[in-house]
Protein backbone atom coordinates (compact mmCIF):
# COMPACT_ATOMS: atom_id res chain seq x y z
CA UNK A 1 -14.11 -24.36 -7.07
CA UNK A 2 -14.21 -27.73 -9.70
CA UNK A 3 -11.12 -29.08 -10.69
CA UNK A 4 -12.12 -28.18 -13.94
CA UNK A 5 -12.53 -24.78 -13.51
CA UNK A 6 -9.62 -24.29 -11.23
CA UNK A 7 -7.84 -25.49 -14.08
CA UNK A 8 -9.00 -23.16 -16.47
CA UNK A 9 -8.13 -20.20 -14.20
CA UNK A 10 -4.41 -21.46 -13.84
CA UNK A 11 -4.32 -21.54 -17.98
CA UNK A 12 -5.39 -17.70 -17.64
CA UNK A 13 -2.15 -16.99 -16.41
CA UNK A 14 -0.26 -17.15 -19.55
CA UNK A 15 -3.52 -15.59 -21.68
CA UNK A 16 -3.67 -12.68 -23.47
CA UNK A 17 -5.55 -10.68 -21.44
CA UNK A 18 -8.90 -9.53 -23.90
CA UNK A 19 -8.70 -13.67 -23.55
CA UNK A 20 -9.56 -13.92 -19.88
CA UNK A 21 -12.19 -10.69 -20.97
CA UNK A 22 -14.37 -12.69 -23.08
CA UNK A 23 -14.58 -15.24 -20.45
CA UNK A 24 -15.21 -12.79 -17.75
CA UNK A 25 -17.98 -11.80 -19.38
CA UNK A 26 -19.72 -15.12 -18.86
CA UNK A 27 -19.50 -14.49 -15.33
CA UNK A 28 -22.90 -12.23 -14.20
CA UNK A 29 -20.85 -8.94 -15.91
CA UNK A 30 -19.82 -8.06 -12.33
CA UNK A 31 -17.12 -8.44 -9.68
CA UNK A 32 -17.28 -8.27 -6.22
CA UNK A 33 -14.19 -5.88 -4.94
CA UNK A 34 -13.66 -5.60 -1.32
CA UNK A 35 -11.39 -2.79 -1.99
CA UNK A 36 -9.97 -0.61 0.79
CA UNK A 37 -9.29 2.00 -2.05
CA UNK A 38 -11.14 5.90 -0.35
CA UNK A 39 -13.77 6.49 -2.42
CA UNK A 40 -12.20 9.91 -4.00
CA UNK A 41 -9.81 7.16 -5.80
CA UNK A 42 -12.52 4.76 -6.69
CA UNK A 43 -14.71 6.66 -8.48
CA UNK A 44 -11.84 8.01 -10.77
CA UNK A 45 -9.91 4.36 -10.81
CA UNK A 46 -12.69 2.19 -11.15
CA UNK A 47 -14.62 3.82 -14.24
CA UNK A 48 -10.78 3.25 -16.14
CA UNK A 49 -11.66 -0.83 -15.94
CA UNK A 50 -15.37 -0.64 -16.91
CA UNK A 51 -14.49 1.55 -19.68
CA UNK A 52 -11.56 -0.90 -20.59
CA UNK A 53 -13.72 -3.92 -20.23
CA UNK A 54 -17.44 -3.18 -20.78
CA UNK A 55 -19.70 -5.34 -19.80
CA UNK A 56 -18.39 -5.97 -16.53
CA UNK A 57 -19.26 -3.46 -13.52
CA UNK A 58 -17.46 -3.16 -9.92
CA UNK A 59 -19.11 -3.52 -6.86
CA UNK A 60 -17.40 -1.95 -4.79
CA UNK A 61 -17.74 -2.80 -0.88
CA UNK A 62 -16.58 0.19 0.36
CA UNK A 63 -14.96 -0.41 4.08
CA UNK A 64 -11.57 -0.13 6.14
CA UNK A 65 -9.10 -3.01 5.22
CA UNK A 66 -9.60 -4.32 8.67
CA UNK A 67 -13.41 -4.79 8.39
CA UNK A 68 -13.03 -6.03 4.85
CA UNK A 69 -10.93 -8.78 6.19
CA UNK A 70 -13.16 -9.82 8.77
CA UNK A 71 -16.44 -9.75 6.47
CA UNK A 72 -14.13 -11.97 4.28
CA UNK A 73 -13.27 -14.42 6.95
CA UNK A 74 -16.77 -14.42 8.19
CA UNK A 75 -19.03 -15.17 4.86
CA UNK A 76 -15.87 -18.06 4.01
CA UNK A 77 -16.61 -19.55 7.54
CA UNK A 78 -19.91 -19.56 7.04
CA UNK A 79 -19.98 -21.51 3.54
CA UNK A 80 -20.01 -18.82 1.67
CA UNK A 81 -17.52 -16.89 -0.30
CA UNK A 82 -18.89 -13.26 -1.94
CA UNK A 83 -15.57 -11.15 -2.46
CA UNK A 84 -13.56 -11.95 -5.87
CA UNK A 85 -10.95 -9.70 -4.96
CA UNK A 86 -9.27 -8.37 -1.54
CA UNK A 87 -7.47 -5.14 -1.79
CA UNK A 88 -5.78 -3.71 1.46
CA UNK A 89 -2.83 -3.03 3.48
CA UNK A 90 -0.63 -6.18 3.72
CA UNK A 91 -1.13 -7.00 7.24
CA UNK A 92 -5.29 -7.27 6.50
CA UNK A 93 -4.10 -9.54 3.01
CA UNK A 94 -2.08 -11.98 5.45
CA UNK A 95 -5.06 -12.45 8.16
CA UNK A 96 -7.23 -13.64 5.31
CA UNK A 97 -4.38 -16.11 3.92
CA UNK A 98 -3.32 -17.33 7.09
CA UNK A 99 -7.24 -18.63 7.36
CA UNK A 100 -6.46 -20.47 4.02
CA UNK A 101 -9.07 -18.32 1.67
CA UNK A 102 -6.53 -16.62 -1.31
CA UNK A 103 -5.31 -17.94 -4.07
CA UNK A 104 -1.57 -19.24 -4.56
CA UNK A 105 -1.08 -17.62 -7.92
CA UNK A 106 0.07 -14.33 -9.53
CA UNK A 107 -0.67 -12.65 -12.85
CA UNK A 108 2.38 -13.01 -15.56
CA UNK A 109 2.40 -8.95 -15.01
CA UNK A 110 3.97 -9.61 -11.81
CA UNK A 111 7.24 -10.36 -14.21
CA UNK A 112 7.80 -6.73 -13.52
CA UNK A 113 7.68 -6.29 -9.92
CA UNK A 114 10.83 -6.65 -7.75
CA UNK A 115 10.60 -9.80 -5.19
CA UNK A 116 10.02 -7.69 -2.30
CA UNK A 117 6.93 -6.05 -3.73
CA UNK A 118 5.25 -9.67 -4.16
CA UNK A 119 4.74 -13.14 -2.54
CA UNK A 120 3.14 -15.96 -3.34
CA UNK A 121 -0.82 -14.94 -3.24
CA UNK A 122 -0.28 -11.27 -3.16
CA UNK A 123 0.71 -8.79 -5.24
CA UNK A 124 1.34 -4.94 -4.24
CA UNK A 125 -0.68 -2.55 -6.15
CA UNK A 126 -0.28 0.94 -4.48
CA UNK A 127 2.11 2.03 -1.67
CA UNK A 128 2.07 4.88 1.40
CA UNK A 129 5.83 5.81 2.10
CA UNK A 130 6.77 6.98 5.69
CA UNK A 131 9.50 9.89 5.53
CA UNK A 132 10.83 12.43 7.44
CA UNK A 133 9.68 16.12 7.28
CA UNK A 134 10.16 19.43 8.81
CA UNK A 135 8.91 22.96 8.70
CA UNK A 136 11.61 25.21 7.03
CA UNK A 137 10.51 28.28 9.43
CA UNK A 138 11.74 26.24 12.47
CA UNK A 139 14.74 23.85 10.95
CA UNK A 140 17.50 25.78 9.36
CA UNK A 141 18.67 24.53 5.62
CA UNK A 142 21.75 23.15 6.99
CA UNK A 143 20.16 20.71 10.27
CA UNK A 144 17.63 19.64 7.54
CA UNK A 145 17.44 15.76 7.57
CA UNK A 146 18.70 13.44 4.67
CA UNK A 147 17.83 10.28 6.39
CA UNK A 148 15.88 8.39 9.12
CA UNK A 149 19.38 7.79 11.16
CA UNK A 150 19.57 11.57 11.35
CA UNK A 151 16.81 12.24 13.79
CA UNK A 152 19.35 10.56 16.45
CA UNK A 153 20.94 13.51 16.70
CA UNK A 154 20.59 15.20 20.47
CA UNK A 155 19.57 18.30 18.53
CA UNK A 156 16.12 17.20 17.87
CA UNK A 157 15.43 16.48 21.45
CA UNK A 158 11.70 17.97 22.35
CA UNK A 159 11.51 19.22 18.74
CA UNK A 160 10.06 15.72 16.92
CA UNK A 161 6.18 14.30 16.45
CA UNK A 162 5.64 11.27 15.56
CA UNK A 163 2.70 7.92 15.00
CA UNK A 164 2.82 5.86 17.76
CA UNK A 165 1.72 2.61 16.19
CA UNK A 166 4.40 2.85 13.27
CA UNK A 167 6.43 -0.08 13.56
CA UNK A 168 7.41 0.31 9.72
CA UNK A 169 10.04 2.75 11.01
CA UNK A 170 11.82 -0.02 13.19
CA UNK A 171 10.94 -2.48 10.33
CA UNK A 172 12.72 -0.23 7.52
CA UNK A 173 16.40 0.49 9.77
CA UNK A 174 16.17 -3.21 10.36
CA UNK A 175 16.05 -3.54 6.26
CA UNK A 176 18.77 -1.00 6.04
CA UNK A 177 21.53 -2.58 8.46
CA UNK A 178 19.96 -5.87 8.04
CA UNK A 179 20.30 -5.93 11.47
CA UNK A 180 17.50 -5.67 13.91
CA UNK A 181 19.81 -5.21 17.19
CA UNK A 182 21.30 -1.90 14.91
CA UNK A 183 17.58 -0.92 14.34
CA UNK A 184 16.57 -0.64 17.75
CA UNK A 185 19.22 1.21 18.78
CA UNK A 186 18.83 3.88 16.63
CA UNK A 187 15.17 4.07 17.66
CA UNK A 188 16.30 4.09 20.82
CA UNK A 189 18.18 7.33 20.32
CA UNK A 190 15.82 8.59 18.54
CA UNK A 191 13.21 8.11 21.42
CA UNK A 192 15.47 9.67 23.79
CA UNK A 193 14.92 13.72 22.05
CA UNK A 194 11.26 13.08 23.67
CA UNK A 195 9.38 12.35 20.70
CA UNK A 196 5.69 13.81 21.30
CA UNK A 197 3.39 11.12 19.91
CA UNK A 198 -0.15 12.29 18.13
CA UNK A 199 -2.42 9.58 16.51
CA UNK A 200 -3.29 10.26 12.84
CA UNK A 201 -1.01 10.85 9.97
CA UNK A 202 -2.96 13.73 8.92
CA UNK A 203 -2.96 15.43 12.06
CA UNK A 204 1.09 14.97 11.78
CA UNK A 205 1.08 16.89 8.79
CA UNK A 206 -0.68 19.90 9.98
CA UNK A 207 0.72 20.27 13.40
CA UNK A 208 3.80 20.28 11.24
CA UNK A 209 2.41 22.86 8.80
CA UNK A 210 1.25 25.05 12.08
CA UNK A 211 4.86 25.01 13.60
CA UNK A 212 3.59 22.83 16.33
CA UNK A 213 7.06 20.74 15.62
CA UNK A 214 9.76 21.31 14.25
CA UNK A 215 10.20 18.01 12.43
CA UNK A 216 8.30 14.68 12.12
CA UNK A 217 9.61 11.44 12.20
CA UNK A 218 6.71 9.37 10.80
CA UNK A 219 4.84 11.10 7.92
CA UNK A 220 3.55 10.02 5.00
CA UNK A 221 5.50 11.50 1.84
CA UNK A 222 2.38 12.38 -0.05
CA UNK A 223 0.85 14.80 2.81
CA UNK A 224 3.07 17.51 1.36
CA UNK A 225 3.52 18.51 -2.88
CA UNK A 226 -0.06 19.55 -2.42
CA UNK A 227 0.50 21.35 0.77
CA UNK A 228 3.22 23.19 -0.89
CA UNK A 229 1.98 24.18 -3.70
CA UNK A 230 -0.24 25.97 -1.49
CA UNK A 231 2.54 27.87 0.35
CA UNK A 232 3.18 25.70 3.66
CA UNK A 233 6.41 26.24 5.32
CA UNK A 234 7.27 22.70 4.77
CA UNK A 235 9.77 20.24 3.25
CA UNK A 236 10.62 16.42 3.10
CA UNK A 237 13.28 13.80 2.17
CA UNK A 238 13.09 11.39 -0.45
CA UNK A 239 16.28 9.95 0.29
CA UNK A 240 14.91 6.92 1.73
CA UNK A 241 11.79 5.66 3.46
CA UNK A 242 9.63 2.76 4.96
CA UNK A 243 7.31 1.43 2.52
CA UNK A 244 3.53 0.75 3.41
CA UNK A 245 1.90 -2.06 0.78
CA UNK A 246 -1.44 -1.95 -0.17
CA UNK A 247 -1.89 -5.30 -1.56
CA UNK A 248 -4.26 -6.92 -4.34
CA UNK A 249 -5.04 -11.16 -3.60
CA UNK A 250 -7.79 -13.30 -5.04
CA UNK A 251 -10.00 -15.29 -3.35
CA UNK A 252 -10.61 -18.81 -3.83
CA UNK A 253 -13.93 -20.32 -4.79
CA UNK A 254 -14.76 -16.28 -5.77
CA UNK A 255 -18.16 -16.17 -7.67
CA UNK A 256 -16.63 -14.66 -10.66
CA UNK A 257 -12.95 -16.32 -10.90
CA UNK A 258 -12.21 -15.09 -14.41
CA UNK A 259 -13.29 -11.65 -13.79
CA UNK A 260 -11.30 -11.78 -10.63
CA UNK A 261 -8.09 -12.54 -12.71
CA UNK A 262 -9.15 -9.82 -15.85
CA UNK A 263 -9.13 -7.35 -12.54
CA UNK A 264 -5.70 -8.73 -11.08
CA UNK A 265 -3.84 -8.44 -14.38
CA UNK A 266 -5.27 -4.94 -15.06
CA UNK A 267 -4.48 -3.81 -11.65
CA UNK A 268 -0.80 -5.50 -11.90
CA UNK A 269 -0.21 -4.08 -15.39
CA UNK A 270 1.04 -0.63 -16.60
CA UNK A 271 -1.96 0.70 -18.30
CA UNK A 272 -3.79 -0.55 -14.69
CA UNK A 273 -1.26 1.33 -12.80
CA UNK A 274 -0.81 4.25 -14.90
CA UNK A 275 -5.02 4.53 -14.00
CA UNK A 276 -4.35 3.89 -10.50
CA UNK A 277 -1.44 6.76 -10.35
CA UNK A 278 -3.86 9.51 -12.15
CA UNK A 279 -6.42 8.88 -9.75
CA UNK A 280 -4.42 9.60 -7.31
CA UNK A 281 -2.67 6.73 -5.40
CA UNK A 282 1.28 5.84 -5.57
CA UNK A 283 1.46 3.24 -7.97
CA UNK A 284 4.05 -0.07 -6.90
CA UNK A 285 4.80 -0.71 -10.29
CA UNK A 286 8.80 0.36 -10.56
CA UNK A 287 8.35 1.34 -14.56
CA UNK A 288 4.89 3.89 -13.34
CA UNK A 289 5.76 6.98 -11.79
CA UNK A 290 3.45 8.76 -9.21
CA UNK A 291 1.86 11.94 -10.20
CA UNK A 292 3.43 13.89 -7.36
CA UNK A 293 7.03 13.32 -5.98
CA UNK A 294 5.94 10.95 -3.21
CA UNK A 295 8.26 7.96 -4.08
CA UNK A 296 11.44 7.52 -2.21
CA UNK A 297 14.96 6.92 -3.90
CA UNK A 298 15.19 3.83 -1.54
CA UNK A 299 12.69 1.97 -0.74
CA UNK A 300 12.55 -0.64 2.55
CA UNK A 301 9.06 -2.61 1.77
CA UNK A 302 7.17 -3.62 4.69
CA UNK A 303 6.51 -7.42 3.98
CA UNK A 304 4.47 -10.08 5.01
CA UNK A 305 7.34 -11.87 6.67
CA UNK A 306 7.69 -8.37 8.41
CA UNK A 307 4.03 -8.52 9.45
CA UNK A 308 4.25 -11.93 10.87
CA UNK A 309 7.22 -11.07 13.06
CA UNK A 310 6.24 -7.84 14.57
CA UNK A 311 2.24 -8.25 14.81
């Protein structure tokens, strides 16, 4: 990117945003989104911005965060950089930094964001929170869990399923003790009541819904309003929970740099989130509430300082 132009991109910061529009729209009319966002979301999300801002059309590279990182890495190492914006779980946003390809800046939206939801090149955009839940034909009303600490209890012993790759559990009691000698030995206990281990979050919830458990330990808190609205025999706490980012960063040298930061500070903003929230993800904007109740009363964000410790 010229100095020039890397100049003018800072000064977007503080623009008005139908400001950065009419210069985005001297960029080709298109931006390149390597957006981890399942195509159910997209095509009711995406439409929002064109409609917002037309002119410009998404091209959305549909793929899992993981290969969108690595197609990112790859063009970039091979003189080449297609994506304007990266959208994906943290840990994916912090492989492409750490290779030196996103840009050190954040739209003046982020004003509203709490300092754990943001660092310096990213900027959360939606969020997956990891609860506890149980099926109310096998846990009574009064052994129902409040909080994570509570499946420690010897009572749950052989009665618990759980994710075996979710560190954000051990990550989240570390947040809440601020200790991570405390964390693990809660987890600890809580391994002990012979946790049986299934892969797939999805799978957790309807084992649970079957009465194949009584109670899981890592689920996913918006597996279940729709599942009981339908009748399930199930129920979850929103006391507290580990919380999953799903980040938006822009890339440097990115074809269409303007349009890159119009889609940022839509994305970042209210009326972006409010879009993202209808069609159907948890918006991480504190003032934008979800559509179902998904959103814990605490939240312990999983950050990138997180990621780099327990990758």
């Amino acid at each position: 990117m010229s100095t020039l132009l890397f100049a003018g991109y800072v000064h977007a910061q503080s623009e008005p945003i139908d400001e950065v529009y009419k210069k985005a729209l001297k960029e080709e009319g298109v931006l390149n989104c390597y957006c981890s966002l399942a195509q159910i979301n997209a095509e009711r999300i995406f439409p929002v911005f064109e409609k917002r801002f037309p002119g410009i059309r998404i091209n959305h590279v549909d793929a899992t965060a993981d290969k969108l990182a690595a197609r990112a890495i790859t063009e970039a190492r091979g003189g080449r950089v297609i994506a304007d914006v990266l959208e994906g779980g943290l840990e994916n946003i912090v492989r492409v930094y750490e290779q030196g390809l996103l840009l050190e800046k954040l739209p003046p939206e982020a004003a509203d964001y709490p300092a754990d939801l943001k660092g310096s090149y990213w900027l959360a955009n939606n969020m997956i929170f990891f609860i506890g839940a149980w099926n109310t034909k096998l846990v009574k009303k009064e052994e129902e869990p409040k909080v994570l600490d509570d499946f420690a209890d010897p009572r749950w012993k052989g009665r618990l399923i759980a994710e075996p790759r979710d560190a954000e559990m051990l990550i989240a009691l570390m947040h809440k003790y601020n200790s991570l000698e405390k964390a693990r030995a809660i987890l600890t206990k809580i391994a002990a009541n012979n946790i049986e281990f299934h892969k797939g979050h999805s799978q957790l919830a309807e084992l649970l819904v079957a009465g194949q458990a009584a109670a899981c330990f890592t689920c996913y808190s918006h597996h279940y309003p729709r599942r009981m609205k339908k009748g399930a025999p199930v129920g979850y706490f929103l006391t507290e929970g580990a919380g999953g980012i799903v980040a938006v960063a822009v890339l440097k040298g990115s074809p269409h740099p303007n349009t890159a930061w119009l889609f940022a500070r839509w994305a970042a903003s209210e009326e972006g989130q409010k879009s993202y929230s209808k069609g159907g993800r948890t918006p991480a904007h504190p003032k934008v509430e979800p559509t179902e109740k998904v959103r814990p009363k605490t939240i312990y964000p999983v950050g990138a300082e997180d990621i780099k410790q327990f990758a």
